[in-house]
C-alpha atoms as a PDB file:
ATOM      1  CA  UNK A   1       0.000   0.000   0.000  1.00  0.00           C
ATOM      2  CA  UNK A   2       0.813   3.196  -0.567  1.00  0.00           C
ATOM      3  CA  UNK A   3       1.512   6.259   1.392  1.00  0.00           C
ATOM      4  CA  UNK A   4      -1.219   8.423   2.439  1.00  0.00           C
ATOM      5  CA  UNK A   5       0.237  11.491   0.090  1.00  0.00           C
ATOM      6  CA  UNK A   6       0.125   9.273  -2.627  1.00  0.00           C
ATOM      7  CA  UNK A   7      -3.676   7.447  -1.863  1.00  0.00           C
ATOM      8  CA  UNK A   8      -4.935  11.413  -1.049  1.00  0.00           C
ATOM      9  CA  UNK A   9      -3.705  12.041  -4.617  1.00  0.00           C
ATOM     10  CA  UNK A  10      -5.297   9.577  -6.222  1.00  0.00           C
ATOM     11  CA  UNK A  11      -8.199   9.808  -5.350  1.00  0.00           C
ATOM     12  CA  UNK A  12      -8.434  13.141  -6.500  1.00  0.00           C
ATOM     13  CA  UNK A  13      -7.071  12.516  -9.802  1.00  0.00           C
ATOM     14  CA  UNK A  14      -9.575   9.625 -10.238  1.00  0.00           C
ATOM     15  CA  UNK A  15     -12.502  12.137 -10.408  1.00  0.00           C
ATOM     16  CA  UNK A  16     -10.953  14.642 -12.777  1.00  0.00           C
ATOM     17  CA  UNK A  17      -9.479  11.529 -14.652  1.00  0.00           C
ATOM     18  CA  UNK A  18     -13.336  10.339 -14.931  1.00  0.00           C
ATOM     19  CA  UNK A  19     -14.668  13.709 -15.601  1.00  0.00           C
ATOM     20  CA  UNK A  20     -12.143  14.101 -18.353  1.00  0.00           C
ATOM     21  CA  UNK A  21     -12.780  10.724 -19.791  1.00  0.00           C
ATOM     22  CA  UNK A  22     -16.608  11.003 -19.771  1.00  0.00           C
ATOM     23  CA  UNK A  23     -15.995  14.736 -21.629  1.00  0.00           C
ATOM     24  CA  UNK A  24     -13.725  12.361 -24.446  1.00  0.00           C
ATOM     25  CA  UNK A  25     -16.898  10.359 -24.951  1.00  0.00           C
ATOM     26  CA  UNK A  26     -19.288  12.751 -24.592  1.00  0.00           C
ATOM     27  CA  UNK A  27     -17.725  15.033 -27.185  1.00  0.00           C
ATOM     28  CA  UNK A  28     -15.803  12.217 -29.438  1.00  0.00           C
ATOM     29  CA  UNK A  29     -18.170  13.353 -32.553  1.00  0.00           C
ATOM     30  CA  UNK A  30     -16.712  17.108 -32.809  1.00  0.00           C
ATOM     31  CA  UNK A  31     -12.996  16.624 -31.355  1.00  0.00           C
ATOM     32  CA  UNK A  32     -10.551  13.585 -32.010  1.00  0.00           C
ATOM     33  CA  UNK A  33     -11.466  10.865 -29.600  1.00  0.00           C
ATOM     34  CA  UNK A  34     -14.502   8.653 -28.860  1.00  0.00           C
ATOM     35  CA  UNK A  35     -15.871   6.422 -27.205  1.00  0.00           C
ATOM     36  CA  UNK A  36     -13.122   4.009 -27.342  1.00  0.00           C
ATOM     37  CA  UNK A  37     -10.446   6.722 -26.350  1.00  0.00           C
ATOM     38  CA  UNK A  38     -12.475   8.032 -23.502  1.00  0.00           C
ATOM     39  CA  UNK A  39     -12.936   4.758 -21.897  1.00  0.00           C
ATOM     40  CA  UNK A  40      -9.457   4.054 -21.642  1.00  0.00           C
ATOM     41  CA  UNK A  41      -8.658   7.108 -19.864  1.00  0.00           C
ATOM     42  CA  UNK A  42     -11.767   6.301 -17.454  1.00  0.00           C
ATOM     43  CA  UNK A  43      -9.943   2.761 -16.878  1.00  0.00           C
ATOM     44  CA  UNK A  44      -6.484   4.499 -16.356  1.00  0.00           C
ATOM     45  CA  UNK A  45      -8.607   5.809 -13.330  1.00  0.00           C
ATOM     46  CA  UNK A  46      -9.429   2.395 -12.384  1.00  0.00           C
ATOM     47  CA  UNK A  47      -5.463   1.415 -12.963  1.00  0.00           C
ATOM     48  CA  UNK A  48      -4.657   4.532 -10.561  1.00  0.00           C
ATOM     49  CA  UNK A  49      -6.618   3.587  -8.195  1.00  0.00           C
ATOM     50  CA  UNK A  50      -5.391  -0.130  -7.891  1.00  0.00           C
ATOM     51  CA  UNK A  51      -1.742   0.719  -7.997  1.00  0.00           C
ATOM     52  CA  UNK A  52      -2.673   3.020  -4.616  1.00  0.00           C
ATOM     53  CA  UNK A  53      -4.277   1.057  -2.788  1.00  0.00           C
ATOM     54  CA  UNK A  54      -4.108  -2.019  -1.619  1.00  0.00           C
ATOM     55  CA  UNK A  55      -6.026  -5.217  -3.314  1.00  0.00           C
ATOM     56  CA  UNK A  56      -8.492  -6.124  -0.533  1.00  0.00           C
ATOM     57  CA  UNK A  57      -9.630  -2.644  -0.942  1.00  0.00           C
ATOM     58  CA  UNK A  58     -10.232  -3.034  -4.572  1.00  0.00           C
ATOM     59  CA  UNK A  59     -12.074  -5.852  -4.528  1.00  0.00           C
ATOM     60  CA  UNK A  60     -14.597  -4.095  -2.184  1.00  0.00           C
ATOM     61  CA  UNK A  61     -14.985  -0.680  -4.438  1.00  0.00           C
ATOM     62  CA  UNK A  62     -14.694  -2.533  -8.463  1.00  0.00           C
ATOM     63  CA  UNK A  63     -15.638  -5.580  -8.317  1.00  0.00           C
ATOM     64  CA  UNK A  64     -15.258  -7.913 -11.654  1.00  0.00           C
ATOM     65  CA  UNK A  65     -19.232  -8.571 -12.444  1.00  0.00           C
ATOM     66  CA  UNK A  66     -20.074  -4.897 -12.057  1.00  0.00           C
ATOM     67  CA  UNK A  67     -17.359  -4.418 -15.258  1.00  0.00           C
ATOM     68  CA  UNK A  68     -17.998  -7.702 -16.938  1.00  0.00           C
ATOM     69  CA  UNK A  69     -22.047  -5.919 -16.460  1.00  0.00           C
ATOM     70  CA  UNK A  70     -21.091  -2.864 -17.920  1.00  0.00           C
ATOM     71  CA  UNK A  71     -18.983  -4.439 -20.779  1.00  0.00           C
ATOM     72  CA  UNK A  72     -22.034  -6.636 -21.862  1.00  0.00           C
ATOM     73  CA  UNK A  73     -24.591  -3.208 -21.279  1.00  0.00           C
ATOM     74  CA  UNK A  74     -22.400  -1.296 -23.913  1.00  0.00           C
ATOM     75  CA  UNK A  75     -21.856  -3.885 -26.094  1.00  0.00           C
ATOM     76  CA  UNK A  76     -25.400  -4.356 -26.127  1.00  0.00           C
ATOM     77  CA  UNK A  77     -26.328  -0.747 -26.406  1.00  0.00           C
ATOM     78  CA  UNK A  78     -23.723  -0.534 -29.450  1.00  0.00           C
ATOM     79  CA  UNK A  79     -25.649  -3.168 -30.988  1.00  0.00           C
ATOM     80  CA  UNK A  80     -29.166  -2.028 -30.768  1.00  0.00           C
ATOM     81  CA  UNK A  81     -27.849   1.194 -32.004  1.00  0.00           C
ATOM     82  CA  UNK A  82     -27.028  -0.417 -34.998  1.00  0.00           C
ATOM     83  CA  UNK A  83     -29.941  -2.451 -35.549  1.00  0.00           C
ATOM     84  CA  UNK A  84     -32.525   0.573 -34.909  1.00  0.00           C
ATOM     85  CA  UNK A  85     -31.435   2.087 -38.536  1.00  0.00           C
ATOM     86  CA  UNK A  86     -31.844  -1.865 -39.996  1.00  0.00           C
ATOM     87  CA  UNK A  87     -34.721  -0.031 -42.015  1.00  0.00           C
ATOM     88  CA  UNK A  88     -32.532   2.411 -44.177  1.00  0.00           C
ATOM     89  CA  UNK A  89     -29.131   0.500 -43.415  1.00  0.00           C
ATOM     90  CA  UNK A  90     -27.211  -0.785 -40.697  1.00  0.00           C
ATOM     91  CA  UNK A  91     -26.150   1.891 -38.372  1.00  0.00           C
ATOM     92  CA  UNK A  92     -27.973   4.487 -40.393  1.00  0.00           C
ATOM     93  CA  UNK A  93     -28.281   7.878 -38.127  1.00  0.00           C
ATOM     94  CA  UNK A  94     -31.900   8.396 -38.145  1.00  0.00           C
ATOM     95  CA  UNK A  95     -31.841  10.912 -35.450  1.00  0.00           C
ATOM     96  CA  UNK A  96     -29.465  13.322 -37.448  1.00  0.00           C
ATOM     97  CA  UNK A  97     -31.886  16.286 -38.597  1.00  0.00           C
ATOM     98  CA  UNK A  98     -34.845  14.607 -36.856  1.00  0.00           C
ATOM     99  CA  UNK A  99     -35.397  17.335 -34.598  1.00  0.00           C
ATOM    100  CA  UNK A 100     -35.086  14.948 -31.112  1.00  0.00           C
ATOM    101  CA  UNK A 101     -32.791  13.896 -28.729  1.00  0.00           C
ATOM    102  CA  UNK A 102     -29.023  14.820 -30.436  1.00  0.00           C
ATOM    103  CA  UNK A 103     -31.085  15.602 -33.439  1.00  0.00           C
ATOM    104  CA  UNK A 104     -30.872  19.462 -33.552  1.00  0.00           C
ATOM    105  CA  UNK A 105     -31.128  20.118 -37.557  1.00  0.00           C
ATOM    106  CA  UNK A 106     -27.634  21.114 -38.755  1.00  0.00           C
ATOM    107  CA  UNK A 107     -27.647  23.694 -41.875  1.00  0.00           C
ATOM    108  CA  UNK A 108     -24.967  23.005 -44.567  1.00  0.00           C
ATOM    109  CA  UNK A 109     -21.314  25.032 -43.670  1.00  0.00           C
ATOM    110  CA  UNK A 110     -19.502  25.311 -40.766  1.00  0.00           C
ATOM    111  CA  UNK A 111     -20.997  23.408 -38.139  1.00  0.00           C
ATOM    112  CA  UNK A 112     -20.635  25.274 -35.050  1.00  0.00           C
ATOM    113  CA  UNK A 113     -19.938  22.708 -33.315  1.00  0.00           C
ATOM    114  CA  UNK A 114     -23.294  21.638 -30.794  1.00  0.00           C
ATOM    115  CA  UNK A 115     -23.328  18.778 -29.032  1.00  0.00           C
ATOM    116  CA  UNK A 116     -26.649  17.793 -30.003  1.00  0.00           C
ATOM    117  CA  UNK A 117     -26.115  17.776 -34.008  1.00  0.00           C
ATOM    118  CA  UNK A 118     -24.755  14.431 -34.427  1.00  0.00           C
ATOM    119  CA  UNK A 119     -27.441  11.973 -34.414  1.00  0.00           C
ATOM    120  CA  UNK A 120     -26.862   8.232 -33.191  1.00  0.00           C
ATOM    121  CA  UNK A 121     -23.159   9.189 -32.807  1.00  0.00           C
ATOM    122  CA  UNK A 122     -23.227  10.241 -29.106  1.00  0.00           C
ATOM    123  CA  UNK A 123     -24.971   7.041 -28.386  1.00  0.00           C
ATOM    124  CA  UNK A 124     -22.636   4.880 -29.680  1.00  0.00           C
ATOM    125  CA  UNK A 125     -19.982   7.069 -28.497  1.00  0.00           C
ATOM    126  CA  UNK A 126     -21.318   6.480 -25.156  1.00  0.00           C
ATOM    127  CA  UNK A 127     -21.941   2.498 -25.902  1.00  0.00           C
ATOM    128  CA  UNK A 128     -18.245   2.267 -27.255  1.00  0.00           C
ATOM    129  CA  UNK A 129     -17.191   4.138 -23.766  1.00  0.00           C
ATOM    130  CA  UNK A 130     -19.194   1.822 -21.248  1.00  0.00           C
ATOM    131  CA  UNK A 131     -18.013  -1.222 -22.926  1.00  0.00           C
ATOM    132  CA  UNK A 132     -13.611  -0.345 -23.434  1.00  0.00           C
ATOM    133  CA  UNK A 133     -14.272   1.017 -19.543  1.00  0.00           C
ATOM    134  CA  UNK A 134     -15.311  -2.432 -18.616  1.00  0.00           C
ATOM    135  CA  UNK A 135     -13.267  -4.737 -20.722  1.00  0.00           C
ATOM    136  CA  UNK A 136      -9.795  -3.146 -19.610  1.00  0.00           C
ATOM    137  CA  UNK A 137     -11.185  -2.473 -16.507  1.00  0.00           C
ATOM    138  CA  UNK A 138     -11.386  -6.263 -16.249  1.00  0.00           C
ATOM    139  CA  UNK A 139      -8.235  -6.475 -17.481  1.00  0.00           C
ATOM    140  CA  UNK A 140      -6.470  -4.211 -15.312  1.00  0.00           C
ATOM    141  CA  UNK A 141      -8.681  -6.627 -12.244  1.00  0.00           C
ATOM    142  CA  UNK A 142      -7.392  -9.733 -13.717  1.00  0.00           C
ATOM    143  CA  UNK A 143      -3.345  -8.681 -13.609  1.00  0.00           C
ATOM    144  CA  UNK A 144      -4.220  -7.729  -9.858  1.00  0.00           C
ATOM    145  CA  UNK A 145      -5.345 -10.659  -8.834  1.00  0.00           C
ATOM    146  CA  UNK A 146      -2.708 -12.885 -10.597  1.00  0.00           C
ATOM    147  CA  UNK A 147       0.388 -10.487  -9.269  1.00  0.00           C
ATOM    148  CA  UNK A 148      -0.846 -10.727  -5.267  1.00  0.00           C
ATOM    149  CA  UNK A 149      -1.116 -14.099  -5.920  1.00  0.00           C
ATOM    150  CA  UNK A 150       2.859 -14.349  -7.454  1.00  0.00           C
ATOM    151  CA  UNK A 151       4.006 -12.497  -4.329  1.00  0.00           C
END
């Protein structure tokens, strides 16, 4: 375990870590990034976290099925975002210029850059997100567990 310094810094950079991760997802359709990029710097939170602290305490605060559950919830919700344009084509953005949620009706030029113009994209964004979070969170679990065991 580590000193108290170093666990009192931690876990302040874990929120601003998973505030700044959740912005990467949230705004992957107007910036570089994504879902996929954002969810690996919101399990670099997870991998701060377990190199300060010690592993009994981990195991209490992530557990494995609440990240093997959110890697099968964004999986899932990537899918279903892909099969609710199945009329038109697969992923086909049917919220882009609908007028509803992330559907605000984008003129042709410069796009100002809104949040809400981009359709399905923030959806999947946020799918892709959930599901990298939990897969390398699971990951980062899984070397934890087999290194206390090799000491």
């Amino acid at each position: 375990m580590m000193s108290k310094i170093v666990r009192t810094q931690a876990s302040f950079l874990y929120t601003l870590i998973l505030i700044f991760g959740f912005y990467i997802v949230a705004h992957g359709h107007l910036t570089p990034g994504g879902g996929f990029q954002g969810g690996a710097v919101i399990a670099t939170g997870i991998a701060l976290i377990v190199v300060a602290y010690k592993f009994e305490n981990i195991k209490g605060w992530v557990k494995k099925s609440m990240l093997t559950t959110a890697e099968s919830i964004g999986l899932l919700a990537f899918i279903i975002t892909g099969i609710s344009g199945i009329g038109v084509s697969f992923f086909y953005n049917w919220l882009a210029n609908s007028g509803l949620l992330f559907g605000r009706v984008v003129h042709y030029g410069i796009n100002p850059g809104y949040i809400n113009t981009a359709g399905t994209l923030p959806i999947m964004n946020l799918a892709v997100g959930i599901e990298v979070l939990g897969g390398l969170g699971v990951i980062i679990m899984y070397f934890l567990h087999y290194a206390k065991e090799v000491k």
